[in-house]
Structure formats: C-alpha cells, structure tokens
Protein backbone atom coordinates (compact mmCIF):
# COMPACT_ATOMS: atom_id res chain seq x y z
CA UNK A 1 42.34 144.41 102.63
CA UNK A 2 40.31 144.63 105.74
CA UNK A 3 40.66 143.71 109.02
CA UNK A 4 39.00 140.22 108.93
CA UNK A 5 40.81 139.03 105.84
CA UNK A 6 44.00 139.97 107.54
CA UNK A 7 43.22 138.41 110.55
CA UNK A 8 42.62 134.71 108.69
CA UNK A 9 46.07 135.28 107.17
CA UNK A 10 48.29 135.51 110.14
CA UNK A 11 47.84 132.61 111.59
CA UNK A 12 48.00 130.67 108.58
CA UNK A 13 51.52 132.79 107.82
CA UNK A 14 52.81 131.52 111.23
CA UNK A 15 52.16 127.70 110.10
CA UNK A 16 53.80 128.39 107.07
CA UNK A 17 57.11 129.91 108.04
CA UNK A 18 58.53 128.43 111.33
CA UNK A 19 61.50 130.10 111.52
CA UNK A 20 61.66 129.53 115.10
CA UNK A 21 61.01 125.72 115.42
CA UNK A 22 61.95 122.78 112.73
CA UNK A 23 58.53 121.22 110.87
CA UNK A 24 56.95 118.78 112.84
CA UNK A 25 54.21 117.73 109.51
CA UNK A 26 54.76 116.04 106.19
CA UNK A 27 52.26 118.99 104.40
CA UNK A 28 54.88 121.65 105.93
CA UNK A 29 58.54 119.52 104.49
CA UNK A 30 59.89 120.06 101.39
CA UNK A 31 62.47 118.72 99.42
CA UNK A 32 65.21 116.54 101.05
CA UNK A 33 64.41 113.62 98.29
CA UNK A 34 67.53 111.76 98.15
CA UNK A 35 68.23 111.78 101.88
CA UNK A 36 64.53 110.39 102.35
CA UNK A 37 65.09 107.79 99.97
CA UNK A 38 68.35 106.62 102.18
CA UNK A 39 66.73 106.59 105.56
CA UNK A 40 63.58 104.67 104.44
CA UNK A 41 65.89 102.17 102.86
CA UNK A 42 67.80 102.27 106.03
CA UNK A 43 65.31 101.86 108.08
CA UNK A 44 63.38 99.18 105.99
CA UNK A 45 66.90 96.92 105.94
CA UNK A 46 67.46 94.53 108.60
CA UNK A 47 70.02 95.23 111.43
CA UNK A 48 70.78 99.00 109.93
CA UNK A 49 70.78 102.23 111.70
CA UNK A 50 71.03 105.54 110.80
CA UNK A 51 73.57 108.23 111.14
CA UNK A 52 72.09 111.95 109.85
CA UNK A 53 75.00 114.39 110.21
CA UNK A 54 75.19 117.92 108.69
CA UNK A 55 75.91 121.78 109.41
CA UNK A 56 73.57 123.63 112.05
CA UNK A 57 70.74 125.03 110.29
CA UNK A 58 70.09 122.57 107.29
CA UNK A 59 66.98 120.73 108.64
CA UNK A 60 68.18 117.69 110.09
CA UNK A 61 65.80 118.14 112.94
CA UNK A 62 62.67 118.70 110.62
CA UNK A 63 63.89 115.62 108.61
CA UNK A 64 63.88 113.25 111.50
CA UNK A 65 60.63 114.94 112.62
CA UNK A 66 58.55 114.20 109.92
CA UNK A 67 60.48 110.82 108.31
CA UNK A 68 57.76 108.35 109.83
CA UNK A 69 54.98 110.26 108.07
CA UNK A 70 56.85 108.85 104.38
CA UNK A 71 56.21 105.19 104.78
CA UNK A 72 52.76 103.87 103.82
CA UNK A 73 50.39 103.72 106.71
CA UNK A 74 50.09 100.17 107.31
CA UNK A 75 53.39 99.93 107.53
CA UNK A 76 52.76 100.90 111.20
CA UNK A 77 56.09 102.74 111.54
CA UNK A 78 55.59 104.26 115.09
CA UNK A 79 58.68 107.16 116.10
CA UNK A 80 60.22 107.73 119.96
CA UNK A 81 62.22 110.80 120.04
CA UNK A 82 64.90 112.08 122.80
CA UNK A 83 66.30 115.24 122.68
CA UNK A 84 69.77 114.47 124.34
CA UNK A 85 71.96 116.72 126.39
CA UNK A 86 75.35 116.93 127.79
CA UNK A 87 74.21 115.87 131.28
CA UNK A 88 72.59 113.14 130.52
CA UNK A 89 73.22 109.71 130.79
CA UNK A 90 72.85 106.82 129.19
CA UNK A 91 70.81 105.39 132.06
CA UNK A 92 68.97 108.71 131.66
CA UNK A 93 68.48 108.18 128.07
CA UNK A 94 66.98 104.86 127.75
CA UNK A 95 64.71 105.12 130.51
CA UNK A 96 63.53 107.89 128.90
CA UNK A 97 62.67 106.15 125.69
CA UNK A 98 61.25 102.64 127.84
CA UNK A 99 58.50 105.23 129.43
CA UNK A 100 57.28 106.12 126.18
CA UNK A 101 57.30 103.39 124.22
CA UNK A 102 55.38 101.96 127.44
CA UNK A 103 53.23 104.46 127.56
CA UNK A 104 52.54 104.03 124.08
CA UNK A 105 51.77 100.45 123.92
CA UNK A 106 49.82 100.49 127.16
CA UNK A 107 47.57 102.76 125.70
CA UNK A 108 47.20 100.31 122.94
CA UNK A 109 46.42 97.65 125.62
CA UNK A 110 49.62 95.85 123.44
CA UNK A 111 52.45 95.78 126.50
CA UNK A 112 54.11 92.78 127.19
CA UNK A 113 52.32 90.35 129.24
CA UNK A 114 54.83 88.69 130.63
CA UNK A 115 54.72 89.39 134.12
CA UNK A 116 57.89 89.08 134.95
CA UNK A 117 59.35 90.88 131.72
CA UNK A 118 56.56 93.89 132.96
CA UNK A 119 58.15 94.40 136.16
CA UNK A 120 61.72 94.46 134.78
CA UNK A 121 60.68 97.05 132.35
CA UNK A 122 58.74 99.02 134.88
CA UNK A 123 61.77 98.60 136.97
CA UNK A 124 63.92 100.24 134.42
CA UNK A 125 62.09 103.38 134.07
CA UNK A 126 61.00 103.87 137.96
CA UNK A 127 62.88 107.66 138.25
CA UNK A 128 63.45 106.68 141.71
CA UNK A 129 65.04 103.46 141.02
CA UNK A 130 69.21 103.97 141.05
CA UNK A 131 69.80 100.68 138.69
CA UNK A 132 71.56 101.42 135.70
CA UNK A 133 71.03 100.24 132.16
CA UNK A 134 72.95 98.69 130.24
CA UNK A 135 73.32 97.61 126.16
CA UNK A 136 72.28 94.20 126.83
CA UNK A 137 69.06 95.95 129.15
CA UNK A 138 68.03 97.63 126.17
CA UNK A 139 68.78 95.14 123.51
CA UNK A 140 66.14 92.54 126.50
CA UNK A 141 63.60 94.98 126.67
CA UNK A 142 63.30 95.88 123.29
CA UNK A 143 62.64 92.37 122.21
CA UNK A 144 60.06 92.12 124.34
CA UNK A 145 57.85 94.71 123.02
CA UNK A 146 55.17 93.78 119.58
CA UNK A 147 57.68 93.13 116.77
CA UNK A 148 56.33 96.61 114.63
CA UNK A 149 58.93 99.19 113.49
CA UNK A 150 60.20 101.15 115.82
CA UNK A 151 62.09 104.87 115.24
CA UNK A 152 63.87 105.60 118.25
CA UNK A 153 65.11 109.48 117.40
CA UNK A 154 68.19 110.83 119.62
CA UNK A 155 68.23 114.59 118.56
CA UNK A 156 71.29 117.06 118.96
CA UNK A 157 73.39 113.88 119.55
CA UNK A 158 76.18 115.69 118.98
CA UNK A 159 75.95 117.42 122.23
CA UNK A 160 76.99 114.06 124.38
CA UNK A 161 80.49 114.26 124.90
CA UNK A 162 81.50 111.43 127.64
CA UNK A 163 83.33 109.14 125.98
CA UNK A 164 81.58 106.33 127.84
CA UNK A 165 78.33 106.93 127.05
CA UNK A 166 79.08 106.86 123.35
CA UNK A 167 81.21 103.81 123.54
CA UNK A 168 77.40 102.17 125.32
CA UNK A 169 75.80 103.70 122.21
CA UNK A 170 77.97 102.24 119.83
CA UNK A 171 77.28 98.92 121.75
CA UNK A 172 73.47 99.15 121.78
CA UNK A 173 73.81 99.74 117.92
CA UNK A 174 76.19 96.61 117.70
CA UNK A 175 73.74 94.55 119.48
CA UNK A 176 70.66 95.47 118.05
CA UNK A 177 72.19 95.08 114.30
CA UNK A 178 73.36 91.36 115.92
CA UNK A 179 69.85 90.21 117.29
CA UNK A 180 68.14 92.45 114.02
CA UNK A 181 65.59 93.50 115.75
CA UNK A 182 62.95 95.97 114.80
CA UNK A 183 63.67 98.96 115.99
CA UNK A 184 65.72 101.63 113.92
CA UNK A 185 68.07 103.81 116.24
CA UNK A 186 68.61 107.60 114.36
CA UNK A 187 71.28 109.66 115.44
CA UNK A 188 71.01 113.48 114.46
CA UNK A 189 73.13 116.11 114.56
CA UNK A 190 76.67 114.83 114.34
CA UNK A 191 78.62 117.66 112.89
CA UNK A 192 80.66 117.64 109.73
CA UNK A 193 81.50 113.71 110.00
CA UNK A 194 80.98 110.17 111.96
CA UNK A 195 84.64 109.93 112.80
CA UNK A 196 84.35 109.87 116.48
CA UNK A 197 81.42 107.95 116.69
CA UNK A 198 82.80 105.23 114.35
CA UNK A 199 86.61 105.31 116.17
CA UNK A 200 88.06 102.27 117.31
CA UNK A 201 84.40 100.50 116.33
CA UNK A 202 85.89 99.11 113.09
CA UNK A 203 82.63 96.74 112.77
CA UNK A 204 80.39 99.49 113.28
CA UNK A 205 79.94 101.22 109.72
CA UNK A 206 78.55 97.85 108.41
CA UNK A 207 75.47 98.14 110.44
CA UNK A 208 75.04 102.51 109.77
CA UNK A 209 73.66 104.23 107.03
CA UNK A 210 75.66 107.40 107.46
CA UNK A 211 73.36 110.05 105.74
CA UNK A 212 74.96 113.18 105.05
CA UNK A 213 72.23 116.60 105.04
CA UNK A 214 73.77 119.24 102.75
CA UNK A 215 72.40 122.52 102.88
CA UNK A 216 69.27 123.08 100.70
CA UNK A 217 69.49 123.83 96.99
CA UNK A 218 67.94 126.93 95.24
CA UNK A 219 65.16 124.98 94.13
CA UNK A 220 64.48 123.41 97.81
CA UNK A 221 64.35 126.79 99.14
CA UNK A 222 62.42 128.40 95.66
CA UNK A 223 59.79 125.60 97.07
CA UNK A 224 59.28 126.99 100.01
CA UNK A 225 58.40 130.42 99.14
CA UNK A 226 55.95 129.12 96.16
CA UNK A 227 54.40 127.08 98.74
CA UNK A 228 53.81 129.93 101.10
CA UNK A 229 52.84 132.23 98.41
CA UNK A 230 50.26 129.82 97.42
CA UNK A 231 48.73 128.84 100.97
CA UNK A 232 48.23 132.25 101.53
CA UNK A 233 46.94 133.56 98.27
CA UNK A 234 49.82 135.86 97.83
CA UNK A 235 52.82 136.83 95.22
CA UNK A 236 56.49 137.49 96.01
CA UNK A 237 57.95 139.79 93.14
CA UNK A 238 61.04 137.69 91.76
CA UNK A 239 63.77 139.92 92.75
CA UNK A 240 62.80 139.82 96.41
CA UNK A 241 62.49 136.03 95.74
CA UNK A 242 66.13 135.75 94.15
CA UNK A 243 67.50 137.78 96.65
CA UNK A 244 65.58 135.79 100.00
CA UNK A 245 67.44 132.27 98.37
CA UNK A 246 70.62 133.92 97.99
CA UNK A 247 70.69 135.93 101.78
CA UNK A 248 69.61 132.37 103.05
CA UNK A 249 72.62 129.93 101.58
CA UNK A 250 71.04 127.38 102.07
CA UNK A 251 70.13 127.36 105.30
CA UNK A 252 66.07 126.74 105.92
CA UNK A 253 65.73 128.79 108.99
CA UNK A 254 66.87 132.02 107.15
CA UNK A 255 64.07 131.45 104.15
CA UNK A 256 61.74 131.09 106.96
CA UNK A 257 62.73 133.84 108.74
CA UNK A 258 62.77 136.69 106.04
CA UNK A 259 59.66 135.31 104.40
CA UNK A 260 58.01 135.61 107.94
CA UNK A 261 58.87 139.52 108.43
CA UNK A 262 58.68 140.06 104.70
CA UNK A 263 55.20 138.91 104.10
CA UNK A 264 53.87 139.99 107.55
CA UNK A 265 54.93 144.07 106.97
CA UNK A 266 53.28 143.49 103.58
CA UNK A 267 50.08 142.38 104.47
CA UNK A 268 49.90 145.34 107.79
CA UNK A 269 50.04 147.35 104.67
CA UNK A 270 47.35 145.99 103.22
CA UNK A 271 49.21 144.40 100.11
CA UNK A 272 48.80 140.87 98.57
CA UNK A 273 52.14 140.82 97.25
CA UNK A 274 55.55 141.20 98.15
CA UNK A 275 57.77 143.88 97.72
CA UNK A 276 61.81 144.89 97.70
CA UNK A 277 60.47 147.52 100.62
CA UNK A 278 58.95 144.18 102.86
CA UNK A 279 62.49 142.25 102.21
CA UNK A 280 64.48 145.69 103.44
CA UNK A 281 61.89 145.42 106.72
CA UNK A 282 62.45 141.86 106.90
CA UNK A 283 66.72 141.96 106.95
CA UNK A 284 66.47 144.97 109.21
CA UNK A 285 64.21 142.61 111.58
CA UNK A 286 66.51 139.54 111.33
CA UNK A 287 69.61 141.61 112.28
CA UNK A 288 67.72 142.92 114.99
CA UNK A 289 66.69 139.55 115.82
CA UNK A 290 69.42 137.43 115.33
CA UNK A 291 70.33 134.72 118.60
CA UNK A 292 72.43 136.09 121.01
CA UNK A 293 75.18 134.22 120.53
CA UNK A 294 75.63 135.73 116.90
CA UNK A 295 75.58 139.27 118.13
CA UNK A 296 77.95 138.23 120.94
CA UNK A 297 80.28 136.59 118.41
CA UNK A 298 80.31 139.18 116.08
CA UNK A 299 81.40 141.81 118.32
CA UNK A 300 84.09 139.80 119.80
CA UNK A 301 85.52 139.52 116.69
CA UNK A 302 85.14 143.23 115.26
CA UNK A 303 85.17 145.67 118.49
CA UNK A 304 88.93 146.19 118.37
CA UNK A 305 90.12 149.77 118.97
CA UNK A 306 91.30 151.04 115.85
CA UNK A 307 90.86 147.47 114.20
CA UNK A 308 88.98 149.03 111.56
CA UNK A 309 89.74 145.95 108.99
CA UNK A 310 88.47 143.55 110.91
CA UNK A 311 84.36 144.31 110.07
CA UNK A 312 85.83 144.56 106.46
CA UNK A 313 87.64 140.93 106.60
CA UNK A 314 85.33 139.47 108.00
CA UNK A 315 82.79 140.39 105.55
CA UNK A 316 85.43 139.29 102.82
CA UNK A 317 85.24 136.11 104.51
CA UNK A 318 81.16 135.80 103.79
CA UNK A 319 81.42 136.43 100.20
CA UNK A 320 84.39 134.79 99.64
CA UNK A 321 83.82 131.63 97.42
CA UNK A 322 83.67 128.31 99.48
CA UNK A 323 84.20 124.67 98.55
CA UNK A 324 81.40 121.74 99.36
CA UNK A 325 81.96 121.97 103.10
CA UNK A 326 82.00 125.54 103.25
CA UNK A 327 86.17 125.87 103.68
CA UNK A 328 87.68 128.98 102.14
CA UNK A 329 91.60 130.42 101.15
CA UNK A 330 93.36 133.49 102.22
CA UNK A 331 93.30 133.98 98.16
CA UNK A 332 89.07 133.34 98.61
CA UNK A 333 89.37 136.12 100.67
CA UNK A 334 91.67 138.50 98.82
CA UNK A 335 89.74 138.21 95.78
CA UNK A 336 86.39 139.32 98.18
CA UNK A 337 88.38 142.02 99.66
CA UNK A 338 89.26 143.38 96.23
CA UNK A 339 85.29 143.20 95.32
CA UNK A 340 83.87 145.05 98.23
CA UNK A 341 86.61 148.06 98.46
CA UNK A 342 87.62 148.34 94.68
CA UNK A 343 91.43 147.57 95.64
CA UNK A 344 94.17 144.97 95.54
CA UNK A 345 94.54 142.93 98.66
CA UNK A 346 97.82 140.79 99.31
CA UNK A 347 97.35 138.39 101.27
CA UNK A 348 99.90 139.33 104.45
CA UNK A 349 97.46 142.51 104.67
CA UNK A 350 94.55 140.11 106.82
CA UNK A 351 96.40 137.00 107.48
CA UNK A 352 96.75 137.69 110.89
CA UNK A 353 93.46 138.99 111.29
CA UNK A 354 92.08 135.82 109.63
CA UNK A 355 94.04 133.23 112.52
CA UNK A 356 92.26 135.68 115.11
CA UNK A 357 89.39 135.03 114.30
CA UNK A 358 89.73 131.34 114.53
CA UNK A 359 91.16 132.58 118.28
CA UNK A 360 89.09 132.14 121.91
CA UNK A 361 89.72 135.67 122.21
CA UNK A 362 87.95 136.65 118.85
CA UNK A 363 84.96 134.49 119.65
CA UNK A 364 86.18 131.83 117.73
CA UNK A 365 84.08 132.87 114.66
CA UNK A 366 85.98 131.11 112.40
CA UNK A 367 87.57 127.26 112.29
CA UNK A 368 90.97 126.25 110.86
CA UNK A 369 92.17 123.44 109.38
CA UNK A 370 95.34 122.73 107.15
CA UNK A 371 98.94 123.16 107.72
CA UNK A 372 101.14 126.82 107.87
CA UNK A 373 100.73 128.29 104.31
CA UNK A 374 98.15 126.04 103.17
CA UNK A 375 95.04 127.36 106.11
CA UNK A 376 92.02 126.94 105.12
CA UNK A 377 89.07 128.54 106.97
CA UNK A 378 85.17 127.86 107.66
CA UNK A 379 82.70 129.87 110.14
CA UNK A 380 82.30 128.00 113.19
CA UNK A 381 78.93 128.45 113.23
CA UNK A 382 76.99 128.54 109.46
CA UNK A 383 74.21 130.80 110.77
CA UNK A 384 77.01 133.71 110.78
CA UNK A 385 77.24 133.79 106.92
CA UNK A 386 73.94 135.11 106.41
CA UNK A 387 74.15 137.41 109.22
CA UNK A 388 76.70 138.70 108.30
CA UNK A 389 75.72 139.23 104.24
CA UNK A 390 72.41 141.20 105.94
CA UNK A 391 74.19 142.94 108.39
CA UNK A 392 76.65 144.56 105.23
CA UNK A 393 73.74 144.92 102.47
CA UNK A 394 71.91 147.15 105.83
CA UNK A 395 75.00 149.32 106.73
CA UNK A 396 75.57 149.94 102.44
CA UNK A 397 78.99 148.25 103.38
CA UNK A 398 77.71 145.24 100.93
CA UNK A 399 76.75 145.86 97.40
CA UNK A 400 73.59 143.10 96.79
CA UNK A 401 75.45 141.78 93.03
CA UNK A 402 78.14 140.49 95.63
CA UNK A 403 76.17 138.28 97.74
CA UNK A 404 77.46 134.62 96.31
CA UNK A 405 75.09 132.65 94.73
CA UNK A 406 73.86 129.64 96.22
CA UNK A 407 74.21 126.08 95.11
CA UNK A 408 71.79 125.46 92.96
C-alpha cells in the first residue's frame, strides 16, 4: 500500500472506532433496537419521561446522543443536552438548559414574544443574577416556548448526589407529566436501578419509562467490526474477530478500542486485512493504555507482599461465570480457579481474599451484596473485566479457550 492510500485510511479509521468518545451520528450507532423502540414510544406519549440506566461502558451516552436523529424529520424533534456534575445545582442546571433552548429559538427568530415572559426568561439565565429556580420556574418557562418536541438530555445523572436537588427533579418531572407538556426530560446514567430516584415518589413511575441498557450482544458488537471492515475496504480474519467480541463483554468501548490499535498496526504494515499478530499489538496497547483509575485499582488490590493469590483470584473472578447483572459465587470462582491452575480450589482457600477486595483498602474492586454464606460478588467498575482478561492472556497467566463467552 503506499503512502497516499494509507493516508485516506486513517482518518476515516478514527471516525469509525471512537473508543475515546461515545457516537455523536446515526451512520456511526448500531444496534440498541429494542431500547430505541422504548424511548421513541416514550418520548412520543404524553406526560412520559425517560429513565436510561445501565453499567458504565454499555453506550448509554451514544444512545441518548444520537436518539433524535430516529424520528422522521418533520417530526421536528429538537435535543438540549447537560452534562451534570456533583457541584452543580439545580439552579445551575436549568439555567443552563433556558440559554440554549433560547439561543436556539432566537436564532430561529421563534422566542417568545411576550415581553414580559422574555424578560423573566432572560432573567433566569443572567449568570450574574443570584435568583433561584424552581419546579414551577421551569414547568412556566417551558410552556412558553413553540409547542415542538423538546429532548432535554441530563447526562451522567448519576453523579448528583444532594438529596435536594433530586427531590426538585423528581418534582419538575411530576409537573411536567401534570401540565403534559412537550418536552421529554432523559435521565442517563443511573446505575444498576431507579430505586433512589423513585423513593418516597410513589406517583412517580407512572409518568417514567425506565429503560434498562444491557451490555451489547455478540451480534451488536459482530456489527461493528463488519461495519468498519467495510468503510474501510478491509477484512478482519474470524479468529481475531471471535476473540475482539469475547475480550470486549459487551462493553462498546473495548470493540472500539482493540479494533482501533488492531487495524491501525495492520495497515503501518501495509496489510488490508487483519491479523492474530495486529490483535496481540492491539491488547498489549490497551493494557498499556487503560484509564488510570484501572491501573490504580488493580494494584491496590494485587501488590500485597507475599499475596501471591491475589493476581490469581482475581483473575478467577473475570472468568468466573456471572448471572444477568454481572453477580458471581465463591463456587463461580472456585470452579475458575480450578480452570486456570489445573487444581481443586475449596472455597475457604480465597474467601477472605474475595471480601478484600470488596474493601477501601483493596481499591474496592469488587461490590458485595447478600448475606454471610450466601455473598455474592460483582466488579465495581465493568471496565475491569476486560482488563483484566487482556492483562492475563499478555502475561500467558490466561489461556484464550478460558475467556467466557459473551451473551450472545
């Protein structure tokens, strides 16, 4: 291949796989079906919002990113989006949203006209001004804007942990649902359930679509790689293909991320297709990689002097076979143990060393649940799983046949 032909196919490699940031097109998304069936319905219902909750790492962001772009174009379906964060406040937040949607519709010439409903809303988002906002604010101002369907995104959700400014979300919700106005709040990112946003609001499920985002089957990541393959003219060889779905679990950003490094070293070599040699590159680049925090974690919970088991449970516990939310048994575990080391593990051997690791100490790696003899276990964080299955396939501490299969 020379030069120039290599050059064209970089850049359209880096639009392909964005392991780095979620998809922000409708050409780029794949898969994710039933979940955008739910939110259009949602969203196309009067008085409903939307709840999308899910693991780290699954797509939620590049779902509410790209949702908008589903609906037929006259349908006019026009999406605000706010990135929260555990400072903020809800005064914060909705001014915030007011400036763009004003921004918006005064570029459209379409603001309200009302003079006096024009200064109130340009009163609400003045930075300087110290008034705070209020549920019934937002609920005024929103009904004075054009009556079009609205999206108003709040990203990473999750990370808003004052009590009261959750109770004035649940409110706004409650309100807007009342008055059914056209605007459809989405919440993203609420961990493994809606419990906390729904407690002590017993009226509040009738008016959410809670949408669950599950981690991506085979075929939803299989998609992916054909799609890349194709847009650049190239061919993965199946076993590298296989293995990529499997190392990933599920989880988007590492099918991005291997593809990336895979199919770059491949085509600096001059090769159209990919190879077993560009996937060992690729692992060996993701390890090397890999967010801070996951490095930090990891050698919380293995640099013990003499704790020579610990790398070796904890490996157990990546392998070891999981239910639907990703919880595992001391047994899982035993039965990995036995797979990677070719001998019987009872169960009092790694106990301990499996209630460390759910530990401040050990870096918290893992999360508990259940009561004394009946633990079950889950990584805190899902991005350690496949971290973890690279980081033992690169040190030969991981035979590849072992790597669990995902869901398919």
């Amino acid at each position: 291949m020379d030069n120039d032909k290599l050059i064209q196919k970089l850049p359209i490699l880096n639009r392909t796989f964005t392991p780095s940031a979620p998809i922000s097109t409708r050409t780029l998304f794949l898969g994710r079906n039933e979940q955008i069936m739910r939110v259009m319905d949602a969203v196309t219902r009067p008085g409903q919002h939307v709840v999308m909750y899910g693991e780290r790492g699954v797509g939620k962001t590049s779902l509410a990113n790209v949702i908008h772009d589903f609906f037929p174009e006259d349908d006019n379906i026009y999406p605000v989006k706010e990135n929260c964060t555990n400072r903020q406040s809800f005064t914060e937040l909705w001014r915030s949203v007011f400036r763009q949607m004003q921004l918006h519709y005064s570029t459209r010439g379409s603001i309200p006209q009302n003079d006096e409903v024009n200064a109130t809303l340009l009163h609400f988002i003045d930075q300087d001004n110290p008034v705070s906002i209020t549920p019934a604010d937002v609920r005024f101002v929103l009904s004075q804007f054009p009556r079009e369907r609205v999206l108003i995104i709040f990203d990473e959700f999750d990370r808003i942990k004052d009590e009261q400014m959750i109770s004035d979300m649940v409110d706004t919700i409650k309100t807007l649902s009342d008055y059914v106005l056209p605007f459809t709040l989405v919440l993203v990112g609420i961990g493994d359930s809606v419990d906390q946003l729904i407690a002590e609001h017993a009226s509040l499920p009738r008016a959410l679509a809670q949408i669950y985002i599950p981690r991506m089957s085979v075929s939803e990541l299989h998609s992916i790689l054909d799609k890349g393959m194709s847009q650049l003219g190239m061919t993965m060889v199946d076993k590298v293909r296989k293995n990529i779905v499997e190392l990933s679990q599920g989880l988007p950003h590492y099918t991005h991320l291997l593809a990336l490094d895979a199919t770059t070293n491949a085509l600096m070599e001059e090769r159209m297709s990919v190879s077993k040699d560009d996937l060992k590159v690729a692992i060996k680049a993701a390890i090397e990689k890999a967010q801070e925090s996951t490095v930090r974690t990891y050698y919380k919970a293995t640099n013990v002097p003499r704790g020579v088991l610990y790398p070796t449970v904890l490996l157990g516990c990546a392998i070891a076979k999981k239910d639907m939310r990703g919880y595992f048994s001391p047994a899982d575990v035993g039965i990995a143990l036995e797979k990677i080391t070719g001998r019987e593990f009872h169960i009092g051997s790694f106990a301990r060393h499996l209630k460390e690791f759910s530990t401040v100490e050990k870096g918290a790696i893992l999360t508990q649940t259940g009561n004394a003899r009946r633990f079950k276990y889950r990584f805190t964080d899902p991005m350690m799983q496949p971290f973890l299955l690279m980081k033992g396939l690169s040190e030969g501490r991981l035979e590849e046949k072992l790597i669990p299969e995902a869901n398919a």
